[in-house]
PDB file of N, CA and C in Angstrom:
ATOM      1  N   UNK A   1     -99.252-189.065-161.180  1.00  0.00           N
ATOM      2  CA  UNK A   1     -98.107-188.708-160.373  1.00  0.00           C
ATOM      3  C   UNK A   1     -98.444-188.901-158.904  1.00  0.00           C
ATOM      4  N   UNK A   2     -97.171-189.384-158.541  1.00  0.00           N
ATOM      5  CA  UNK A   2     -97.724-189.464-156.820  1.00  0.00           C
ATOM      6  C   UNK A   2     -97.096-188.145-155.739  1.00  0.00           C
ATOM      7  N   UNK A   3     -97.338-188.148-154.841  1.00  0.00           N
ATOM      8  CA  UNK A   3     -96.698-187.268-154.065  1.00  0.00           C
ATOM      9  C   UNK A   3     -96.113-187.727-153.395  1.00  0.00           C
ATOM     10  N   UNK A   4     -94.747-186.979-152.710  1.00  0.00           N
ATOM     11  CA  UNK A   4     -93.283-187.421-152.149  1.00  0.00           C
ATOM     12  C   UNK A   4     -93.782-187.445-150.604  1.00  0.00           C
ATOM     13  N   UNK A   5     -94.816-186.854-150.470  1.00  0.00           N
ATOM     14  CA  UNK A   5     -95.075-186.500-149.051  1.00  0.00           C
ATOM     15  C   UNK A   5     -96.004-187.770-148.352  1.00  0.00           C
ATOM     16  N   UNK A   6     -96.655-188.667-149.363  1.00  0.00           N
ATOM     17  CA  UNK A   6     -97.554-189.424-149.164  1.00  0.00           C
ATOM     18  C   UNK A   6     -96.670-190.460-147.977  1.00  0.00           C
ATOM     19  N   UNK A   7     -95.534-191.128-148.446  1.00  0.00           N
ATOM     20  CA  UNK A   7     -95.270-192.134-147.220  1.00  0.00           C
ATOM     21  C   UNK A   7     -95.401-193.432-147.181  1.00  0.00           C
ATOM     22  N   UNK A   8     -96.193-194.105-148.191  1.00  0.00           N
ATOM     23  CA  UNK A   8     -96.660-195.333-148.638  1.00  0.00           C
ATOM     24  C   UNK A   8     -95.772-196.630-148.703  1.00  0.00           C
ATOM     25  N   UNK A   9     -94.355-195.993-149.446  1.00  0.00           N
ATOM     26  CA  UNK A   9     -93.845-196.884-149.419  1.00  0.00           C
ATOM     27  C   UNK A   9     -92.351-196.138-149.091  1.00  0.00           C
ATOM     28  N   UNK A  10     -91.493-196.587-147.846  1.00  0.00           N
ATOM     29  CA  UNK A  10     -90.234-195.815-147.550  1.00  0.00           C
ATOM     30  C   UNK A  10     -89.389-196.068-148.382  1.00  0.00           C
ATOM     31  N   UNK A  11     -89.177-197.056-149.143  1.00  0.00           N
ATOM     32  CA  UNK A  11     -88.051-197.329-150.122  1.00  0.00           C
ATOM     33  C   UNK A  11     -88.182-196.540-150.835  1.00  0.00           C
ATOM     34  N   UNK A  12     -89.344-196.335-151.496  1.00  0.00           N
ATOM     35  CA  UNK A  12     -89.254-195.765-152.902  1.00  0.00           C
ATOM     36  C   UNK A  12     -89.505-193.979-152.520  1.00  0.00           C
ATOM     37  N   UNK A  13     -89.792-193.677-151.585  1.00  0.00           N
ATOM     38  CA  UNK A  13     -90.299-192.283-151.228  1.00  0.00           C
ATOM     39  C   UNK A  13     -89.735-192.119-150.186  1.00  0.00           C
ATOM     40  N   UNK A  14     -88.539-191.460-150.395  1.00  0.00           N
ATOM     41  CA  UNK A  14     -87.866-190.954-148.935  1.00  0.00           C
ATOM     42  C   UNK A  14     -88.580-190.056-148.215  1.00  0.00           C
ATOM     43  N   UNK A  15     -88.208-190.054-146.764  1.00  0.00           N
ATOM     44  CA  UNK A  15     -88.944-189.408-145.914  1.00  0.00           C
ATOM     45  C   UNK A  15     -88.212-187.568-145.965  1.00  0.00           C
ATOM     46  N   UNK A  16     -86.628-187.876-146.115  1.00  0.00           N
ATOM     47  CA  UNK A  16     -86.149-186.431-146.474  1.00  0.00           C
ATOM     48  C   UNK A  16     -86.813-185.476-147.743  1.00  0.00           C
ATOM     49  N   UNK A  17     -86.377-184.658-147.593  1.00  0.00           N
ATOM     50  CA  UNK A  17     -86.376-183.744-148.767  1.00  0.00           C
ATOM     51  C   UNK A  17     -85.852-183.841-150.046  1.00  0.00           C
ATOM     52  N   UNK A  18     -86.357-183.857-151.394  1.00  0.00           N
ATOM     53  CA  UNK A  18     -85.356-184.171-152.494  1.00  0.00           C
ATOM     54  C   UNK A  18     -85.024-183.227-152.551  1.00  0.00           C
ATOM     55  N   UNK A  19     -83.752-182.654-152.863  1.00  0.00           N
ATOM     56  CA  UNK A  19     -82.960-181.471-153.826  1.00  0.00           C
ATOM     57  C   UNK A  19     -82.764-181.612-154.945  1.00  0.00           C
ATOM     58  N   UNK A  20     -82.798-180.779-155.399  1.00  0.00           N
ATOM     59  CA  UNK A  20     -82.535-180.522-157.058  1.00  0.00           C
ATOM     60  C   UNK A  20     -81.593-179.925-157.121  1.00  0.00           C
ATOM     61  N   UNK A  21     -80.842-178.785-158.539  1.00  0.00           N
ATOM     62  CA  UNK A  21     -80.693-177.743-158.622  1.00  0.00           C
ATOM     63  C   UNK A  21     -81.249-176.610-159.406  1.00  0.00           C
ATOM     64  N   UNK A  22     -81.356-175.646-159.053  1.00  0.00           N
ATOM     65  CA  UNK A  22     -82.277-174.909-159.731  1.00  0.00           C
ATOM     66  C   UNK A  22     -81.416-173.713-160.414  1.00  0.00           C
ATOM     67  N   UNK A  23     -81.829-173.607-161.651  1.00  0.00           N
ATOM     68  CA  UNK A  23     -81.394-173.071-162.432  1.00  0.00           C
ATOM     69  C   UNK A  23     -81.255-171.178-162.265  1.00  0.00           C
ATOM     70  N   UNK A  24     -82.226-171.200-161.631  1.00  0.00           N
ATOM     71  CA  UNK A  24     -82.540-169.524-161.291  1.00  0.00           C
ATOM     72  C   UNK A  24     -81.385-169.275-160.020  1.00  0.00           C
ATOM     73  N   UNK A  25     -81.425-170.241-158.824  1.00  0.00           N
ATOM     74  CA  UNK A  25     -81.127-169.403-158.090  1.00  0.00           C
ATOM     75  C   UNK A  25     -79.195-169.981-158.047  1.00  0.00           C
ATOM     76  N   UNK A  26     -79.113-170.727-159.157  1.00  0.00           N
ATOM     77  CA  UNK A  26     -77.258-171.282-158.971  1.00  0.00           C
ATOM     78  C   UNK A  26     -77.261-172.390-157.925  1.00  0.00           C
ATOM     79  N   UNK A  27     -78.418-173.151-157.318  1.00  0.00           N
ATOM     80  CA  UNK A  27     -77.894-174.013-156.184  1.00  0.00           C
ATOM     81  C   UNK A  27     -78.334-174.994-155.965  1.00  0.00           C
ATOM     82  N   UNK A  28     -78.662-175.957-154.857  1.00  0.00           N
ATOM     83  CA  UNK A  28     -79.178-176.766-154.841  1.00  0.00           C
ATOM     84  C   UNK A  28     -80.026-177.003-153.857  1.00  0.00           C
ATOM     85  N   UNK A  29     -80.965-176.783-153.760  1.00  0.00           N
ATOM     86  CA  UNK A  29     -82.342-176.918-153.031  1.00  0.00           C
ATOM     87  C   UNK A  29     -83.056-177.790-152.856  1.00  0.00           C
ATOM     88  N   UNK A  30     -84.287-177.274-151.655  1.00  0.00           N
ATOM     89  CA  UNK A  30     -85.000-178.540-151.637  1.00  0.00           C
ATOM     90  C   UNK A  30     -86.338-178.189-152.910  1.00  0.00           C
ATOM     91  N   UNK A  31     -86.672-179.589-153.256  1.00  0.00           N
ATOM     92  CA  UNK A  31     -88.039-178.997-154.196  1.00  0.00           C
ATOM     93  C   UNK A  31     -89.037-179.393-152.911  1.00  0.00           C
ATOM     94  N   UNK A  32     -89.850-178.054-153.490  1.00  0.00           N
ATOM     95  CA  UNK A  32     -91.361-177.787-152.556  1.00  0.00           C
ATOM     96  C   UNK A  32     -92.559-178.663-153.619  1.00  0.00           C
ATOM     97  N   UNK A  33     -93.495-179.396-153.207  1.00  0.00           N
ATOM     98  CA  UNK A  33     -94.337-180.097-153.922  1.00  0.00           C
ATOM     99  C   UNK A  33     -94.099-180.850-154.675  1.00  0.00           C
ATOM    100  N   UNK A  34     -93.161-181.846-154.284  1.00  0.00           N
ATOM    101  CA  UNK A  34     -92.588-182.901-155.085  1.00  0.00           C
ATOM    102  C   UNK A  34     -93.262-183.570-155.588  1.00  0.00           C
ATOM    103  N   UNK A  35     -93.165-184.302-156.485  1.00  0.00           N
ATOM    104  CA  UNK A  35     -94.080-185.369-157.262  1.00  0.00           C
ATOM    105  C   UNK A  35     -93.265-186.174-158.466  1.00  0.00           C
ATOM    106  N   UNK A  36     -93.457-187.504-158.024  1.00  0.00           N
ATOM    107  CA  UNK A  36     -92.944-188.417-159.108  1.00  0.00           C
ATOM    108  C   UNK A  36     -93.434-188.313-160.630  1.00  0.00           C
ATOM    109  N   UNK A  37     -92.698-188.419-161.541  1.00  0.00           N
ATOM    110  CA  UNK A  37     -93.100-188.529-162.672  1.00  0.00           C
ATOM    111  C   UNK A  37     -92.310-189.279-163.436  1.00  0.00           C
ATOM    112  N   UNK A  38     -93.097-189.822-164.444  1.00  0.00           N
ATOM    113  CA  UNK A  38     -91.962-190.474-165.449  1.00  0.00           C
ATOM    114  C   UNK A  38     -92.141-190.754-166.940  1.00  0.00           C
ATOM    115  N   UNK A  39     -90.837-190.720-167.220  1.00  0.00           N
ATOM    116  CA  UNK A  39     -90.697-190.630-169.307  1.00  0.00           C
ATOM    117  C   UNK A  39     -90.478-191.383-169.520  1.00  0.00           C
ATOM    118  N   UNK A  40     -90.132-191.676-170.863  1.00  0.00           N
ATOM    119  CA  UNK A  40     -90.000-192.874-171.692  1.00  0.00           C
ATOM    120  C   UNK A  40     -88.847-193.932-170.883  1.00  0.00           C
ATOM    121  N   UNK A  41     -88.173-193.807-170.430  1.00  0.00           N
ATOM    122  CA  UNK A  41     -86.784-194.026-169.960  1.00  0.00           C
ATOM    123  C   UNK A  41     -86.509-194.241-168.726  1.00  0.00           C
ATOM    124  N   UNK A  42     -86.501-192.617-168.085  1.00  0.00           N
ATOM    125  CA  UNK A  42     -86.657-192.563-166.417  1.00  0.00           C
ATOM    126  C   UNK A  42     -87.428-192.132-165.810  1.00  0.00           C
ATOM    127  N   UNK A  43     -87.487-192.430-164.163  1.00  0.00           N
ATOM    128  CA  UNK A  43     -88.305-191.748-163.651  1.00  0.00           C
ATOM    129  C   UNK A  43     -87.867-190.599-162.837  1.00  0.00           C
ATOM    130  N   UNK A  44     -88.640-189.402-162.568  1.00  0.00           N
ATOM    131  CA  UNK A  44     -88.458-188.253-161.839  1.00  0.00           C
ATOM    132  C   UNK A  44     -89.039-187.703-160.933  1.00  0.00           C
ATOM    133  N   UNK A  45     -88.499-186.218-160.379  1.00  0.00           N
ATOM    134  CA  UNK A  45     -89.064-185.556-159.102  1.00  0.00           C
ATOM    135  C   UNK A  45     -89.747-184.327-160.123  1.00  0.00           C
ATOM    136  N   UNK A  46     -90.869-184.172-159.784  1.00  0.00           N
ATOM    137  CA  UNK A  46     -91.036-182.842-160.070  1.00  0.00           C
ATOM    138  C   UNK A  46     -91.834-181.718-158.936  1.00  0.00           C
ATOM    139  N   UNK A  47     -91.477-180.477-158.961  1.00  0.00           N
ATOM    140  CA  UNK A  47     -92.247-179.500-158.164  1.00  0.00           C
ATOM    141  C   UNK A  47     -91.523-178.346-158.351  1.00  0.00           C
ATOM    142  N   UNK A  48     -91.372-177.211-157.370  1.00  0.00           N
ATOM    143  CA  UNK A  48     -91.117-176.408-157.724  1.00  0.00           C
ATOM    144  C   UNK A  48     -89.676-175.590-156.632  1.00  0.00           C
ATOM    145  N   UNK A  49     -89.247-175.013-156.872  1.00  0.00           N
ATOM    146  CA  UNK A  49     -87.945-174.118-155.702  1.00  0.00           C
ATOM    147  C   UNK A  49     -88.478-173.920-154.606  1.00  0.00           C
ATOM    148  N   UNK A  50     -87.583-174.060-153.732  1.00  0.00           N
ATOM    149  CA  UNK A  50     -87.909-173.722-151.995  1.00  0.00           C
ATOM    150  C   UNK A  50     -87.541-172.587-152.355  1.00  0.00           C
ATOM    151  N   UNK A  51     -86.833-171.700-152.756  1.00  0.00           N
ATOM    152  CA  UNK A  51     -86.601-170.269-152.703  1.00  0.00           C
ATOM    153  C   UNK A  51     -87.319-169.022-153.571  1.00  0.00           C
ATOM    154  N   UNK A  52     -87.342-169.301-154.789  1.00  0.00           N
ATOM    155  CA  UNK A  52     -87.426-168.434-155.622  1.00  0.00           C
ATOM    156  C   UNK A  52     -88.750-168.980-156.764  1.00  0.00           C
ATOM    157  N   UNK A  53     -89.339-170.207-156.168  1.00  0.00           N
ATOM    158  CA  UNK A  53     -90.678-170.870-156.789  1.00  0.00           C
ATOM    159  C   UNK A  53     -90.580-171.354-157.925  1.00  0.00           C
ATOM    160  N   UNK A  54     -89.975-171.469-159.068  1.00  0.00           N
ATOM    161  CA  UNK A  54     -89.743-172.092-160.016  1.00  0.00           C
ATOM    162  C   UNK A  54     -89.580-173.389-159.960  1.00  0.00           C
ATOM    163  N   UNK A  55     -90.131-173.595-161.136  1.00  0.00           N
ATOM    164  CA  UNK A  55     -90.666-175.282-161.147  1.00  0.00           C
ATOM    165  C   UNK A  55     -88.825-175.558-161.634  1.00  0.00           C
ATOM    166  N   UNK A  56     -89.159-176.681-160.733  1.00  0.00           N
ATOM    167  CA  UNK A  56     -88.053-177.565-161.101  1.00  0.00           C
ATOM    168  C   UNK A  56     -88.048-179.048-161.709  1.00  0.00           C
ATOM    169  N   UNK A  57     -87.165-179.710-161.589  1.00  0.00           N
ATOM    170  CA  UNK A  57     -86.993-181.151-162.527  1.00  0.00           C
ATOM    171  C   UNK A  57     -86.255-182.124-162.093  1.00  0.00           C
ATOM    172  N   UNK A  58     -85.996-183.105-161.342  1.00  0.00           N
ATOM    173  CA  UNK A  58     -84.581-184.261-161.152  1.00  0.00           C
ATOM    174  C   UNK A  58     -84.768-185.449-161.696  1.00  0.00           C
ATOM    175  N   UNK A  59     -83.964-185.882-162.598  1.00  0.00           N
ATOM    176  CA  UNK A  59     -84.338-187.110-162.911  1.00  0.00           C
ATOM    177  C   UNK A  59     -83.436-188.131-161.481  1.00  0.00           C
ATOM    178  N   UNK A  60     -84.442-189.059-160.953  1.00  0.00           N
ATOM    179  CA  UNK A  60     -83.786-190.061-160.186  1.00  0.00           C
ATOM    180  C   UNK A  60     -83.855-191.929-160.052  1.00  0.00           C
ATOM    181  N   UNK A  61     -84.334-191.985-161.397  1.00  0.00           N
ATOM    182  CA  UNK A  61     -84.060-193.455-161.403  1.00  0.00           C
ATOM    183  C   UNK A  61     -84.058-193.845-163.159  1.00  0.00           C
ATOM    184  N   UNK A  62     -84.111-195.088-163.270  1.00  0.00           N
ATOM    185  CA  UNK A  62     -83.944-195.437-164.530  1.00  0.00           C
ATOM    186  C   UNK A  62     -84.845-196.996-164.547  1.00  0.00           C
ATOM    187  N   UNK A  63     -85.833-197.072-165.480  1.00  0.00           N
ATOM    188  CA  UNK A  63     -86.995-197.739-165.328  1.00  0.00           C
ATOM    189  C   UNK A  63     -85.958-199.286-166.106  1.00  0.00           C
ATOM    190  N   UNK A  64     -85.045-198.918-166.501  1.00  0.00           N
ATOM    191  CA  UNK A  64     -83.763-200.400-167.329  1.00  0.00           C
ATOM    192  C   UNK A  64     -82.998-200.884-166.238  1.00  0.00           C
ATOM    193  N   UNK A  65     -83.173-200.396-165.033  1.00  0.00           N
ATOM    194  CA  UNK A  65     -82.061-200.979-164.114  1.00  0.00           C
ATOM    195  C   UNK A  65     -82.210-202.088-163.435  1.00  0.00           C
ATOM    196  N   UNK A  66     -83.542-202.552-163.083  1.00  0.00           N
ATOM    197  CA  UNK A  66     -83.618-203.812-162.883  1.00  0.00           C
ATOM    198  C   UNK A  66     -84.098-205.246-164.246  1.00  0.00           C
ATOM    199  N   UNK A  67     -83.237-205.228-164.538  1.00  0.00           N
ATOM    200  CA  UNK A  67     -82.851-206.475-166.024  1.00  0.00           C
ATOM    201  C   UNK A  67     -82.811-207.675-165.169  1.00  0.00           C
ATOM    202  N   UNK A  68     -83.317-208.998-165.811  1.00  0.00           N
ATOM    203  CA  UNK A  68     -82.512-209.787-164.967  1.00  0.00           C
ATOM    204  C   UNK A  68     -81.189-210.501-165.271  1.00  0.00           C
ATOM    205  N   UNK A  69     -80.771-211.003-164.644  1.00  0.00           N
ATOM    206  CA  UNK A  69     -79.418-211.502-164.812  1.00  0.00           C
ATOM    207  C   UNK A  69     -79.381-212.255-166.211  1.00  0.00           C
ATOM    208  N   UNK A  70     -77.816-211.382-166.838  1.00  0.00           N
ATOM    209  CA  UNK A  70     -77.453-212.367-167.967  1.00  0.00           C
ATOM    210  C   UNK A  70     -78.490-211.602-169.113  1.00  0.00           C
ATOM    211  N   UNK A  71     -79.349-210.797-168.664  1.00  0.00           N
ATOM    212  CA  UNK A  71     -80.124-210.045-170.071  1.00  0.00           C
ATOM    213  C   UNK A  71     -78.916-209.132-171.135  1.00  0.00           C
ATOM    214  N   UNK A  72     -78.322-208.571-170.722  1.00  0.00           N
ATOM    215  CA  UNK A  72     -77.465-208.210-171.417  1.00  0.00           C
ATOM    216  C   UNK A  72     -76.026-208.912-172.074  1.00  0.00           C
ATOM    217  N   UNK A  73     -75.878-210.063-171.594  1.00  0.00           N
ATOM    218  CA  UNK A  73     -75.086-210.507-172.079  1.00  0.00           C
ATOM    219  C   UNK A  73     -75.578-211.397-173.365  1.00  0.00           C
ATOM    220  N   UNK A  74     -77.108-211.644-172.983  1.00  0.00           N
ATOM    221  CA  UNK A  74     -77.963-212.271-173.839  1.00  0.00           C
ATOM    222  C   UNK A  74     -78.188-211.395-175.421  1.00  0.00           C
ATOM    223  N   UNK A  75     -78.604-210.370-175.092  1.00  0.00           N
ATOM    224  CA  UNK A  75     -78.202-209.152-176.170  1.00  0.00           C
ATOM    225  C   UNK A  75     -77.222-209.227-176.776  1.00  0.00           C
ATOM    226  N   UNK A  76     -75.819-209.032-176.440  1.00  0.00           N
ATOM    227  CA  UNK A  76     -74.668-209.069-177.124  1.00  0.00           C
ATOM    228  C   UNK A  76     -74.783-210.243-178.493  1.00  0.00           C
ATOM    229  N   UNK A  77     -74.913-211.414-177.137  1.00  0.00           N
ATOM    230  CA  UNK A  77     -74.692-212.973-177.770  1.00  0.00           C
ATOM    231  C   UNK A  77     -75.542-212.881-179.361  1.00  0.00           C
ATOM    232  N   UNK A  78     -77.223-212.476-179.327  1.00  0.00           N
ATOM    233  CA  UNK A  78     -77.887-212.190-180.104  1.00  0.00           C
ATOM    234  C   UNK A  78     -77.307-211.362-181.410  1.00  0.00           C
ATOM    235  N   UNK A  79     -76.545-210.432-181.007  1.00  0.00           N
ATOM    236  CA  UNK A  79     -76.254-209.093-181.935  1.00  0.00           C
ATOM    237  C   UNK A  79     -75.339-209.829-182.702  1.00  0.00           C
ATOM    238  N   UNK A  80     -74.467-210.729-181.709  1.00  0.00           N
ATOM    239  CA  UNK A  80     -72.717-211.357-182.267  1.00  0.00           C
ATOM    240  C   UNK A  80     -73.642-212.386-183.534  1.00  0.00           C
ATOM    241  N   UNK A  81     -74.489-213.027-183.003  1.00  0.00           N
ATOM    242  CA  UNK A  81     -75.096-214.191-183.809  1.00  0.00           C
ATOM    243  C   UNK A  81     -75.119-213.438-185.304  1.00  0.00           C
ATOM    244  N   UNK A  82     -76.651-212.539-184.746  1.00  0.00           N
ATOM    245  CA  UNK A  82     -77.236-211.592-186.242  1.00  0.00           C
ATOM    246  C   UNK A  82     -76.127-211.427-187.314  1.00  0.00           C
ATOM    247  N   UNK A  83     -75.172-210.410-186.606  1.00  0.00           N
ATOM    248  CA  UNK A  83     -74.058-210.508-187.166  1.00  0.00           C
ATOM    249  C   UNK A  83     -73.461-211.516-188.156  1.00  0.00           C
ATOM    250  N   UNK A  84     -72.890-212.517-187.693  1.00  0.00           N
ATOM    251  CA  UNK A  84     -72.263-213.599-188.230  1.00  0.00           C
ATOM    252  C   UNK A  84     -73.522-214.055-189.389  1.00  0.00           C
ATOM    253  N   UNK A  85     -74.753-214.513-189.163  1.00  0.00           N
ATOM    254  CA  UNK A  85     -75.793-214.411-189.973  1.00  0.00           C
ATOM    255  C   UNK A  85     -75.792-213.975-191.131  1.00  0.00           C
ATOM    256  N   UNK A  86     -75.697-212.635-191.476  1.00  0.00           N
ATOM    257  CA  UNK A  86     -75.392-211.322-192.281  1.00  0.00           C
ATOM    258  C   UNK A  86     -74.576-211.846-193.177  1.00  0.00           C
ATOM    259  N   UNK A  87     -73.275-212.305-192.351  1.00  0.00           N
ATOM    260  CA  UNK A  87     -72.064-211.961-193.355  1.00  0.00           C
ATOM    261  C   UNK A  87     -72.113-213.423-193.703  1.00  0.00           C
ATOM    262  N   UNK A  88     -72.688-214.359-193.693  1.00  0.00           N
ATOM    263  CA  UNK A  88     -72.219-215.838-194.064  1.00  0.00           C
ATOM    264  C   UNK A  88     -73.703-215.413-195.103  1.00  0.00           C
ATOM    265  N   UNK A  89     -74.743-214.551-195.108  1.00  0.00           N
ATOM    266  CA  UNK A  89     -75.922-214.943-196.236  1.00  0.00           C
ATOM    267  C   UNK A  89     -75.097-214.021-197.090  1.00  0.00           C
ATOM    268  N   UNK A  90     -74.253-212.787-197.019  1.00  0.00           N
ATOM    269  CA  UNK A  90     -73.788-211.553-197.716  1.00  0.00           C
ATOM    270  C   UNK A  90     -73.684-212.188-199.459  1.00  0.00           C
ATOM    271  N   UNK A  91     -73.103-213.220-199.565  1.00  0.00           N
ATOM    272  CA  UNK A  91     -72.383-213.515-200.414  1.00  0.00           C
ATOM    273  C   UNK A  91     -73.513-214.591-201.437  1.00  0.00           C
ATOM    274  N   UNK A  92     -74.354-214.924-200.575  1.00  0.00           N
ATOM    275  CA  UNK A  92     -75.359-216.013-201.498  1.00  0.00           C
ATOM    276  C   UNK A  92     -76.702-215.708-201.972  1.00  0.00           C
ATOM    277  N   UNK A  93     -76.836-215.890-203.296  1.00  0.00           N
ATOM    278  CA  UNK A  93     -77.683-214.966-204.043  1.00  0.00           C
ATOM    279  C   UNK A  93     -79.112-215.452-203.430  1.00  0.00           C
ATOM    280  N   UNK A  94     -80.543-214.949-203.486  1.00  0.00           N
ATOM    281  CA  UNK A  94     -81.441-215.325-202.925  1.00  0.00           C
ATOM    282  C   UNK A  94     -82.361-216.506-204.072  1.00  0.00           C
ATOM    283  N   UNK A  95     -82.842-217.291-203.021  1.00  0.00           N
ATOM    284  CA  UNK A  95     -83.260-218.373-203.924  1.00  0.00           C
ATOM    285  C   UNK A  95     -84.659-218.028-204.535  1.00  0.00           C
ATOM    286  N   UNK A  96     -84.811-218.822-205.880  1.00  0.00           N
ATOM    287  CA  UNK A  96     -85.927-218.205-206.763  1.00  0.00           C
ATOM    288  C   UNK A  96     -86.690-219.376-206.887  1.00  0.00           C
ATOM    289  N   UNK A  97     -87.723-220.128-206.084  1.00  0.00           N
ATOM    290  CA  UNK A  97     -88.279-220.918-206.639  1.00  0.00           C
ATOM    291  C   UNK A  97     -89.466-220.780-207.109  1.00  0.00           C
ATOM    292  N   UNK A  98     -89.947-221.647-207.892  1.00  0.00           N
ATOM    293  CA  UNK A  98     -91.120-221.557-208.940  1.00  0.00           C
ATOM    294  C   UNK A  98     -91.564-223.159-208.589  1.00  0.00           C
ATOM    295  N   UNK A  99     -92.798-222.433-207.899  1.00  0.00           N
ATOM    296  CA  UNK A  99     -93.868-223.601-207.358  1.00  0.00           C
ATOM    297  C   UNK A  99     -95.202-224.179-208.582  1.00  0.00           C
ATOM    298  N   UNK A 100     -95.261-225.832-208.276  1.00  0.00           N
ATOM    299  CA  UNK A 100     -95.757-225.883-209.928  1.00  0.00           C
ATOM    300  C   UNK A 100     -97.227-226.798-208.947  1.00  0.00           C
ATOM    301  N   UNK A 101     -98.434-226.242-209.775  1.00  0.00           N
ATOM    302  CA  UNK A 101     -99.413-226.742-208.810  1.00  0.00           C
ATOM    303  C   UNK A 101     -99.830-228.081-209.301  1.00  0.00           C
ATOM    304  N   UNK A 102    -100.876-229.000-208.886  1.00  0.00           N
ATOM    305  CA  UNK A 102    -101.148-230.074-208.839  1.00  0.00           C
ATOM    306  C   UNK A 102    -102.055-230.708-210.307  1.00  0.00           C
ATOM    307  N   UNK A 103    -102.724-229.318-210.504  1.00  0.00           N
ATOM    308  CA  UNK A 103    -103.317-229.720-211.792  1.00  0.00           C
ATOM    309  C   UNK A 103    -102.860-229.042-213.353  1.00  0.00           C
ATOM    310  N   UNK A 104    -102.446-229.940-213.762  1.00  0.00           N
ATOM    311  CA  UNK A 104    -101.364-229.547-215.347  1.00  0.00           C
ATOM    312  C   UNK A 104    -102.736-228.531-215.982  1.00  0.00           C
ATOM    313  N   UNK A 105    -103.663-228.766-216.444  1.00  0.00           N
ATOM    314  CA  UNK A 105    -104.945-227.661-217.100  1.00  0.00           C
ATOM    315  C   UNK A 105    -105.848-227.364-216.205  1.00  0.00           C
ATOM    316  N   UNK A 106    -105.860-226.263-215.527  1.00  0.00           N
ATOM    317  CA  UNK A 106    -106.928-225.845-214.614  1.00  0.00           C
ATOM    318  C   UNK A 106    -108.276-225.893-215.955  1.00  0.00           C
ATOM    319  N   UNK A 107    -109.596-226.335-215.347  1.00  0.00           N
ATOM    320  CA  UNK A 107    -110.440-226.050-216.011  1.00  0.00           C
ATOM    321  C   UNK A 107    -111.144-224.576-216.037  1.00  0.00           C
ATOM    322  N   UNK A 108    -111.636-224.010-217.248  1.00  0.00           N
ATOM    323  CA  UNK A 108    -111.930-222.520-217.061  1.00  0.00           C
ATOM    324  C   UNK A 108    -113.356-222.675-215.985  1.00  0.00           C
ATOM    325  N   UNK A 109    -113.150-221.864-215.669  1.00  0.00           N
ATOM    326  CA  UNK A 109    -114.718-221.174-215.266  1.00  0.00           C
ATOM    327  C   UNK A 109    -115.422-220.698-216.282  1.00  0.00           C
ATOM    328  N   UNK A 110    -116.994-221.495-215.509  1.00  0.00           N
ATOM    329  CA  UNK A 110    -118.099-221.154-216.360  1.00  0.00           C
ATOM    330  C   UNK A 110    -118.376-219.414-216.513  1.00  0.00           C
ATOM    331  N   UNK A 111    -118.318-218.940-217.749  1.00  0.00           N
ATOM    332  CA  UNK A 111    -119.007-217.415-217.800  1.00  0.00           C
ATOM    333  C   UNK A 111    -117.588-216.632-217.812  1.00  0.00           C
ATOM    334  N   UNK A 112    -116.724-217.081-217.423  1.00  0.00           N
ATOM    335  CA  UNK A 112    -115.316-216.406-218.126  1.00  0.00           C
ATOM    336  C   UNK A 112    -114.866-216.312-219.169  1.00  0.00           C
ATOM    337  N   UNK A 113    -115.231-216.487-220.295  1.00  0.00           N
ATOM    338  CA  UNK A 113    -114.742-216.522-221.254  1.00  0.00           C
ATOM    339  C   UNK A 113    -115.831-217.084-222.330  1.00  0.00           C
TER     340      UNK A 113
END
């Protein structure tokens, strides 16, 4: 986790205060000891209440938002395909072949038999 206070990079680490809201005191505050964190999904603020000290939580970004162009439409296109796929094999039974090898009498092995 990094800290909000560090400064490193201004885009990504504002120089203000994050607020949250905090559950204890009904409002919205600043968090004291901020620190980035992040889940499966998004990323967050974590630290604790300017007022009443309780750890708090904000989620503020989403690690899917930069896609590049046309990724999602690419998805669809994919899904529409699969789809159509599906329903054109739905109906045709699966094929059974029976592979025939090169030599009509395998010879036994010695000590097998």
């Amino acid at each position: 986790m990094t800290t909000l206070n560090a400064g490193e990079n201004a885009s990504e680490h504002p120089s203000e205060p994050v607020k949250g809201y905090c559950m204890k005191c009904n409002e919205t505050l600043p968090i004291i000891d901020a620190e980035y964190c992040e889940t499966k999904q998004k990323t967050g603020v974590r630290g604790r209440c300017g007022v009443c000290g309780k750890g708090m939580f904000k989620f503020i970004g989403s690690k899917t938002r930069n896609r590049p162009p046309g990724y999602y439409d690419q998805r669809k296109r994919e899904a529409r395909l699969e789809k159509r796929r599906q329903k054109l094999l739905d109906g045709v039974p699966p094929i059974r072949a029976a592979y025939i090898s090169d030599q009509t009498d395998p010879k036994p092995e010695p000590g097998s038999g």
